[in-house]
Protein backbone atom coordinates (compact mmCIF):
# COMPACT_ATOMS: atom_id res chain seq x y z
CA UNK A 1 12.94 -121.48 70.38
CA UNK A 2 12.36 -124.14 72.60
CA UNK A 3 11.55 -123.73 76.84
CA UNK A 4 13.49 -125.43 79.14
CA UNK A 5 11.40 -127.79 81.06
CA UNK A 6 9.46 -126.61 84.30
CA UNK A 7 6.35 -126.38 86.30
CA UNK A 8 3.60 -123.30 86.92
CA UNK A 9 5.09 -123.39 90.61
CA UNK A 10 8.67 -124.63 90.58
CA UNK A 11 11.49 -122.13 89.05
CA UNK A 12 13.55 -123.32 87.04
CA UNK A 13 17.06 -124.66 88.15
CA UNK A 14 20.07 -123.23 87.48
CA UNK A 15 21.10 -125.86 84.95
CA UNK A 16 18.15 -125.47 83.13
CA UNK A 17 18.80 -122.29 82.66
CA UNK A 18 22.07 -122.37 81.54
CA UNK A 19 21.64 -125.19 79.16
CA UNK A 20 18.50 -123.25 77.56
CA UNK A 21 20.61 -120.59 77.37
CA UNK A 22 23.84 -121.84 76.11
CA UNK A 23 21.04 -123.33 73.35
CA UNK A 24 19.59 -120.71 72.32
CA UNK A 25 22.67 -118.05 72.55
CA UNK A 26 23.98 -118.68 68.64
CA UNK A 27 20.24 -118.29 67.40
CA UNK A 28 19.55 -114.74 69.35
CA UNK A 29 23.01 -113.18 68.00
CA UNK A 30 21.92 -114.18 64.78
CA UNK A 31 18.79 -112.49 65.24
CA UNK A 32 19.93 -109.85 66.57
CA UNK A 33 22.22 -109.01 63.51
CA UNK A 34 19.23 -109.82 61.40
CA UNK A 35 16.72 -107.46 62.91
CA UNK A 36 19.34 -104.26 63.35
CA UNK A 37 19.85 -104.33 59.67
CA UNK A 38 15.83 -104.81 58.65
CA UNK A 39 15.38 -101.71 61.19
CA UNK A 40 18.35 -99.63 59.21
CA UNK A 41 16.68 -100.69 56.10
CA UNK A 42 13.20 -99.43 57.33
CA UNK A 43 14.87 -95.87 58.03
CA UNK A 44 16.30 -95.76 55.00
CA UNK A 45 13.45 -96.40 53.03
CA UNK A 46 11.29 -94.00 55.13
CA UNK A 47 14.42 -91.40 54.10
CA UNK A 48 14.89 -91.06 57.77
CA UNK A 49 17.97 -88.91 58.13
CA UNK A 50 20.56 -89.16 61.29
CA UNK A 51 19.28 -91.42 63.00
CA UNK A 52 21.87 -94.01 64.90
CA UNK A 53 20.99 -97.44 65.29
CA UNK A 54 22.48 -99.98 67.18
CA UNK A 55 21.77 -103.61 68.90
CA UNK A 56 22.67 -105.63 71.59
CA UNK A 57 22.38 -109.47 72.49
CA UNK A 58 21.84 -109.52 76.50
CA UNK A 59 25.14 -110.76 78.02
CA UNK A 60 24.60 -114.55 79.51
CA UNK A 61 25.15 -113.52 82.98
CA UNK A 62 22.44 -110.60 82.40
CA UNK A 63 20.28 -113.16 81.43
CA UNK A 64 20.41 -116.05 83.83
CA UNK A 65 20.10 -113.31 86.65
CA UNK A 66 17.48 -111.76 85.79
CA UNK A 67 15.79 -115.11 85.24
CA UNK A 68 16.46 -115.75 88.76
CA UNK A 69 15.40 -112.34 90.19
CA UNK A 70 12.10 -111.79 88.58
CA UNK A 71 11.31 -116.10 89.42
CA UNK A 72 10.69 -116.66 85.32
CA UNK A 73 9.05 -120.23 84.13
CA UNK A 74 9.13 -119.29 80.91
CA UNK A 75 11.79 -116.97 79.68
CA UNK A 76 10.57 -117.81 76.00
CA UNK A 77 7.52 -115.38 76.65
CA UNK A 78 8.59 -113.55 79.77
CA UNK A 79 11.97 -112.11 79.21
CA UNK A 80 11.11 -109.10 76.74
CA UNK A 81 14.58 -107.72 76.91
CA UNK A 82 17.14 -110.10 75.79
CA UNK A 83 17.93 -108.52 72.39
CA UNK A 84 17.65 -104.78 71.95
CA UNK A 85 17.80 -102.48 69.64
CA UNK A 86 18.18 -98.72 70.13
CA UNK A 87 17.30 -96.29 67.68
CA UNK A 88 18.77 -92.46 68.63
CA UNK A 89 17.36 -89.94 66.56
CA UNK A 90 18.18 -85.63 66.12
CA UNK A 91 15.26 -84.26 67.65
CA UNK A 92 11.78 -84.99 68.91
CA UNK A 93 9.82 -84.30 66.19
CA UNK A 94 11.08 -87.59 64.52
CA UNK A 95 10.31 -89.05 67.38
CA UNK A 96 6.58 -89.57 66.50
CA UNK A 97 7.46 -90.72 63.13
CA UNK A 98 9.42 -93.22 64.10
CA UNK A 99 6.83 -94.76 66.32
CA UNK A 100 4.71 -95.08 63.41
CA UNK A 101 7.08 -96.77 61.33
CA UNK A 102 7.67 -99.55 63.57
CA UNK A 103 4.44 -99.84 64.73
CA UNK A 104 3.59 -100.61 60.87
CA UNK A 105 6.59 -103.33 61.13
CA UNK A 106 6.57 -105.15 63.54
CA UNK A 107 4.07 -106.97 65.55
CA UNK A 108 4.01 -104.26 68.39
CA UNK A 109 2.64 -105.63 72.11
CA UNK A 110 0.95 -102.19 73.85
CA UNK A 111 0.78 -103.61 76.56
CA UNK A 112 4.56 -104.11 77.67
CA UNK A 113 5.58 -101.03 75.28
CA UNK A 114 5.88 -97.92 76.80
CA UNK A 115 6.16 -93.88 76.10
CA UNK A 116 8.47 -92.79 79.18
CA UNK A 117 7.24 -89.40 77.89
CA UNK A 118 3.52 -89.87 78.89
CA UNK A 119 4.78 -91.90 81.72
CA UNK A 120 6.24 -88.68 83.76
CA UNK A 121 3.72 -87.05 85.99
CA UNK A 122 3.22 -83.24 84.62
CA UNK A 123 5.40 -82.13 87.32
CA UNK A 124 8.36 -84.77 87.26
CA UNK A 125 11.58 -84.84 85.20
CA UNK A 126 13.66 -87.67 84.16
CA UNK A 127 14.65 -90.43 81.91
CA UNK A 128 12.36 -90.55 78.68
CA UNK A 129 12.38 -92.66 75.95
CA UNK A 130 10.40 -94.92 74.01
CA UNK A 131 10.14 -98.79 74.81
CA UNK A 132 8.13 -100.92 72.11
CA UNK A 133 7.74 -104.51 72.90
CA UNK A 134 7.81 -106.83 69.34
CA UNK A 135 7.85 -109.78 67.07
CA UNK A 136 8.56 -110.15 63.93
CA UNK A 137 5.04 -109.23 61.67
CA UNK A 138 3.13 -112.80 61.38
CA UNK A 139 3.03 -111.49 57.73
CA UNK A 140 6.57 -111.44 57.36
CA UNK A 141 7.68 -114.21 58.84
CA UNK A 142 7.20 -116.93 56.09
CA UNK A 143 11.12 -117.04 55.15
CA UNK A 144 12.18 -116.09 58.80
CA UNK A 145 10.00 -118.91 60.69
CA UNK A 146 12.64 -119.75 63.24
CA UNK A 147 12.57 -115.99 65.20
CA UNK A 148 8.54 -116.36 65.30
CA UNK A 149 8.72 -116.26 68.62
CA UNK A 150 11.71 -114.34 69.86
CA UNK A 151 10.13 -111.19 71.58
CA UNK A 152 12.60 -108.21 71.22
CA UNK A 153 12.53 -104.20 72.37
CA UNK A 154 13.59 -101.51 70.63
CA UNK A 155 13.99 -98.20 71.94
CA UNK A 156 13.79 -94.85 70.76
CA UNK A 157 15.05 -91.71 72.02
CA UNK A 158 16.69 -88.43 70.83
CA UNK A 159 20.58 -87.68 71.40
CA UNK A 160 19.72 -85.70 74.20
CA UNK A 161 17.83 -88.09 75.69
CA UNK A 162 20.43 -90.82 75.38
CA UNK A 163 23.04 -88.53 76.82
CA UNK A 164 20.61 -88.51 80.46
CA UNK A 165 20.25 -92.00 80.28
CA UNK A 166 23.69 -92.84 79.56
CA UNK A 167 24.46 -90.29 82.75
CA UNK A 168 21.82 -91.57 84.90
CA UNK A 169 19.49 -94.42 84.12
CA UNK A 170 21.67 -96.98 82.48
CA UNK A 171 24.43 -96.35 85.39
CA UNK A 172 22.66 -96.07 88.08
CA UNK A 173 20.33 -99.35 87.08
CA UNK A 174 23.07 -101.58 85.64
CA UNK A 175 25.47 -100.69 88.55
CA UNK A 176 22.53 -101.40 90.93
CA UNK A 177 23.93 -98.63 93.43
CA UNK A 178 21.69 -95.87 93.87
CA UNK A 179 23.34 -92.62 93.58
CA UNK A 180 23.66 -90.03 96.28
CA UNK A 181 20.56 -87.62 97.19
CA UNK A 182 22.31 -84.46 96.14
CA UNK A 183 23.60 -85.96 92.74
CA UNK A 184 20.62 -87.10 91.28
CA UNK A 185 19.37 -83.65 92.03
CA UNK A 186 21.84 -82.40 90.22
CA UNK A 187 20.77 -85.43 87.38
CA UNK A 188 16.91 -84.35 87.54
CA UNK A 189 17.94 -80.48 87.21
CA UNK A 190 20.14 -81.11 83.87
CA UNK A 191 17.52 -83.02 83.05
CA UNK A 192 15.04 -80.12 82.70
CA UNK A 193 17.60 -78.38 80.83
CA UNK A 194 17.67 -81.07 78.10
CA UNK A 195 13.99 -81.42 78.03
CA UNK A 196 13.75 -77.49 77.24
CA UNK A 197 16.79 -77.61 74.68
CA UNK A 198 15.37 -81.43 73.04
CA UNK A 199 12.22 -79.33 72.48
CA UNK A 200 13.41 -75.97 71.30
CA UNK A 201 15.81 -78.06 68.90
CA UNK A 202 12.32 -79.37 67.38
CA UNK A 203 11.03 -75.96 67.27
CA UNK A 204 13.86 -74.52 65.47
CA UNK A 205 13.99 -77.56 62.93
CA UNK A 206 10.54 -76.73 62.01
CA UNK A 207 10.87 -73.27 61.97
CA UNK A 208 13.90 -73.68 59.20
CA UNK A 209 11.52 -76.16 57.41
CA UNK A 210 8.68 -73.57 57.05
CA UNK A 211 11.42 -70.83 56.10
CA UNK A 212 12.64 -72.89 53.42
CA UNK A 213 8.76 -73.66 51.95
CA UNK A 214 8.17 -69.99 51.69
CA UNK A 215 11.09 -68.51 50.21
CA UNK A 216 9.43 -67.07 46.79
CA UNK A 217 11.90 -65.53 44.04
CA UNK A 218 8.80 -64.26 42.17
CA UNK A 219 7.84 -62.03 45.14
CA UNK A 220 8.37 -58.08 44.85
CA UNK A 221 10.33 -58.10 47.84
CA UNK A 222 13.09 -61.39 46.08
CA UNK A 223 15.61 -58.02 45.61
CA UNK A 224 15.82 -57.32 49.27
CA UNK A 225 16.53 -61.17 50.27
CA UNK A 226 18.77 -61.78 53.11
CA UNK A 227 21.14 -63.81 51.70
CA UNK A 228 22.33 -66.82 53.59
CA UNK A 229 23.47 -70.55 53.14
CA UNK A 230 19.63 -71.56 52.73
CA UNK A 231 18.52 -68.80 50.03
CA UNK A 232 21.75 -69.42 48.30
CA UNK A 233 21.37 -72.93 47.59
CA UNK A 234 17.52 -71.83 46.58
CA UNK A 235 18.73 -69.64 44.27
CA UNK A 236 21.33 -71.73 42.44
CA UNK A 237 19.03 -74.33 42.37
CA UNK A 238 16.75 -72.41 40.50
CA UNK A 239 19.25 -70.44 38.29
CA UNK A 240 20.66 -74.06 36.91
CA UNK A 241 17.70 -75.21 36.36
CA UNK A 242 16.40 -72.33 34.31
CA UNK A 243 19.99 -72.26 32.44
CA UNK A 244 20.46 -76.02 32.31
CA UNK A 245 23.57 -76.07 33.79
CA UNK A 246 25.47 -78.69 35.35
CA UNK A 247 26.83 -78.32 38.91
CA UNK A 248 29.62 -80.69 39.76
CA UNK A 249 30.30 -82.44 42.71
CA UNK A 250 33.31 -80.35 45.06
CA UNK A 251 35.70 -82.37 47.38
CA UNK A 252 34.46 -81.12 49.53
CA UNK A 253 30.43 -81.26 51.27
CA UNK A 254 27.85 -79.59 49.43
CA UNK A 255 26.92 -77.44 53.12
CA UNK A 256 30.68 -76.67 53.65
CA UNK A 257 30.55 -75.23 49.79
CA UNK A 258 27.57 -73.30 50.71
CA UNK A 259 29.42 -71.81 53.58
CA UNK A 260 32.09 -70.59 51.63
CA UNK A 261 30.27 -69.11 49.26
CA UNK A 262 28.55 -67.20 51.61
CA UNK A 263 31.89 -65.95 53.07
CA UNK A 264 33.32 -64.78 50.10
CA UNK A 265 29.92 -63.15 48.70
CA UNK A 266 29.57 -61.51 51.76
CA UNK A 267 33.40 -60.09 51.28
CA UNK A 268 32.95 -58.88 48.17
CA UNK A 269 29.97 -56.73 49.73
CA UNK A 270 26.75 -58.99 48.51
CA UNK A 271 24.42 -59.85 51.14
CA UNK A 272 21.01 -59.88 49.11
CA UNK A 273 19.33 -62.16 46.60
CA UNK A 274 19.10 -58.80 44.28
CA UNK A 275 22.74 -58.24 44.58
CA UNK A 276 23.76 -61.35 43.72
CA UNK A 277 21.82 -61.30 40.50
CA UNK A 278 23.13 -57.55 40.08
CA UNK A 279 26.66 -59.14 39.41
CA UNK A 280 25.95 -62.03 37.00
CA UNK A 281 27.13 -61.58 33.35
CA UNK A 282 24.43 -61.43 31.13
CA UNK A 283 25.47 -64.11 28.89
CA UNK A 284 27.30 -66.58 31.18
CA UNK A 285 24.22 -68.47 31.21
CA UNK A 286 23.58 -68.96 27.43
CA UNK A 287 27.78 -69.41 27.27
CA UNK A 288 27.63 -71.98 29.78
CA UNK A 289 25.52 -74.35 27.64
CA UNK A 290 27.07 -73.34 24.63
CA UNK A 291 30.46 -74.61 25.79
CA UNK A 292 29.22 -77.63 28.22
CA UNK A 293 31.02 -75.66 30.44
CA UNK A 294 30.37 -76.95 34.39
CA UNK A 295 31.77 -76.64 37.85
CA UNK A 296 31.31 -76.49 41.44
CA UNK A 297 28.76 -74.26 43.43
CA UNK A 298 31.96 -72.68 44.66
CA UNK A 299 33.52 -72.58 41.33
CA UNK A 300 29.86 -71.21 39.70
CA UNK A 301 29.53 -68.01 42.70
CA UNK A 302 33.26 -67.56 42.27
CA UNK A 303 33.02 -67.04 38.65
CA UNK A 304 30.09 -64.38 38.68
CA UNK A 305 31.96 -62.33 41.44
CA UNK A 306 35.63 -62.34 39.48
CA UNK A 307 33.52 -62.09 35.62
CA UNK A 308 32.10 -58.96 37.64
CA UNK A 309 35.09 -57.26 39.39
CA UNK A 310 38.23 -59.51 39.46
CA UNK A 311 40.09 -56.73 40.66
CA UNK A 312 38.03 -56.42 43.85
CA UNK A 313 37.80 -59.76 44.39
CA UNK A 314 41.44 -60.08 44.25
CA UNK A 315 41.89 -57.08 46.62
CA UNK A 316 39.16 -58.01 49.19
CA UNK A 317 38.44 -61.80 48.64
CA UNK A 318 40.77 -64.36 47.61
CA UNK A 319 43.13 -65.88 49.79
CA UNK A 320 45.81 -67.22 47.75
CA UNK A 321 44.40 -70.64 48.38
CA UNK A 322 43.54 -71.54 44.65
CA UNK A 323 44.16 -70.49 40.98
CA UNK A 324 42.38 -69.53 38.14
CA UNK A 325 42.55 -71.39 35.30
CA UNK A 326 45.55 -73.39 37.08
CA UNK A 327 44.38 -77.20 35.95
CA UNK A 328 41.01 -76.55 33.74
CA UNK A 329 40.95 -75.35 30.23
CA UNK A 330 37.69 -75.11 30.30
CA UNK A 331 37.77 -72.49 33.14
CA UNK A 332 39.82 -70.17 30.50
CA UNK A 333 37.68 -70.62 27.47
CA UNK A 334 34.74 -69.45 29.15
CA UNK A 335 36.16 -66.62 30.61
CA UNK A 336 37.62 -66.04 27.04
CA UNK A 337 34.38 -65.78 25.57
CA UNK A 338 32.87 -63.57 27.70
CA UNK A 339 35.56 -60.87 27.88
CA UNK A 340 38.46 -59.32 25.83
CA UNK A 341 41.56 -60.84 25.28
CA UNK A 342 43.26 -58.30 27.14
CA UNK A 343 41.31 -58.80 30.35
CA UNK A 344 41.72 -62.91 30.00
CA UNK A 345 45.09 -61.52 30.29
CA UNK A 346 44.66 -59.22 33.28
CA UNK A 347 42.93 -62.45 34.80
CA UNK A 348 45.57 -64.61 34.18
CA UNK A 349 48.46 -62.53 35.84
CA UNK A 350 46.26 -61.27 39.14
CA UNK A 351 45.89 -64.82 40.12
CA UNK A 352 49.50 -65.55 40.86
């Protein structure tokens, strides 16, 4: 990027400015297409999960102000701000994780970059979020030599944190208007609020992270197993795997699957790991590989319950909202091979 002519003591004049910028304008979209999609491809590789990311190329106007306001001579290496990126994450634990990633990215300048978070005395409240100051990695740069020296910030924040700023900090600065006294009470108040709830959302994240890491099926307690959406999926997990069978994907997503299940299980009267397995025919398993035979996590729960007691699960569970053996054949011949003919028949005429 080339600096528009000036002097350590003389600003620069407004036509300078504008003809750097109007220069320059074309190369910092560019780059600030460029570096949005290497930061989504950093996430994604680092199997970050939720996060939102989006950029922003500082509007001309924005630019040439501030240039005048804050009495730049060289915007090149002064202006820190003209493209942005903002990352918005779930919660705060990912927060520090994050950090790490693009510190091992990017060329990361500590002394501009800032943690809003440490910033805030231990008795003050408001906006918080993570500034880092960058360039591109020297290391990186061999095919991208033309943004060496265009100085960008990203920020990163959690969705609750975003919401406050969007509310108070990016208003209130960009409109330049202070807001009233008894307002941004009300703003630092909420504030607190979101602080407590952006930290007890962490907690709880962790807390289902640890439950999930110590549910054991070879305890002496697995029988009395609350069953819920997280020890279900555990469990079929582990029962396909043992009996090499297939689950196929639904139309609908895996957690709203997992919900249903749980519904309907919970209808028919199961609400522990050792009921569940209570139900399951002994030989569905070895049938199931026998045949090929594969379907959804629904279609899998479904089958053990009706296999079980399709009378009761007609009577307390099923909702008239699907069929058995209504488009798959090979719904009926494993139901055919694990009970009579005249049941298959029973089956076939309660699900009308």
């Amino acid at each position: 990027m080339k600096t528009p002519k000036q002097t350590k003591c003389c600003p620069l004049s407004e036509e300078d400015i504008q003809k750097w910028i109007d220069e320059e304008y074309p190369l910092l979209e560019e780059f600030t297409a460029m570096i949005e999609s290497r930061v989504r491809q950093i996430l994604t590789l680092a199997k970050i999960e939720g996060a939102q990311v989006t950029s922003r190329t500082k509007q001309k106007s924005h630019i040439k102000e501030k240039i005048i306001r804050k009495g730049y001579l060289d915007p090149r290496s002064e202006m820190m701000d003209i493209v942005g990126v903002r990352i918005v994450v779930d919660i705060e634990s990912q927060i520090e994780l994050i950090s790490g990633i693009i510190n091992e990215h990017f060329k990361v300048d500590p002394n501009h970059s800032r943690d809003k978070d440490n910033s805030l005395e231990v008795d003050q409240i408001g906006y918080r979020s993570d500034h880092f100051v960058c360039r591109l990695d020297e290391k990186r740069t061999d095919l991208l030599k033309k943004y060496n020296d265009i100085v960008f910030e990203i920020q990163l924040r959690t969705s609750l944190q975003h919401v406050w700023a969007l509310v108070s900090h990016d208003r209130d600065y960009k409109l330049n208007v202070p807001l009233p006294r008894e307002i941004r009470r009300s703003l630092f108040l909420y504030a607190g609020l979101l602080e407590i709830a952006d930290r007890g959302f962490s907690a709880l994240i962790d807390q289902i992270d640890r439950y999930k890491t110590e549910i054991d099926f070879s305890s002496e307690n697995r029988s009395l197993m609350e069953l819920n959406g997280i020890t279900l999926s555990r469990f079929v997990e582990k029962w396909c795997e043992d009996n090499e069978f297939k689950v196929i994907p639904a139309a609908i997503k895996i957690n709203a699957e997992y919900s249903k299940s749980i519904r309907e299980l919970a209808d028919f009267g199961i609400l522990t790991i050792g009921q569940l397995e209570a139900i399951i025919h002994p030989r569905y398993g070895k049938t199931s590989k026998k045949q090929k035979y594969s379907t959804t996590v629904l279609g899998l729960v479904r089958d053990w319950m009706i296999l079980h007691d399709h009378d009761k699960y007609v009577r307390l569970v099923w909702r008239r909202d699907w069929f058995l053996f209504a488009e798959n054949q090979e719904d009926f011949n494993i139901y055919a091979a694990l009970v009579n003919a005249e049941k298959v028949g029973k089956l076939k005429s309660s699900f009308v």
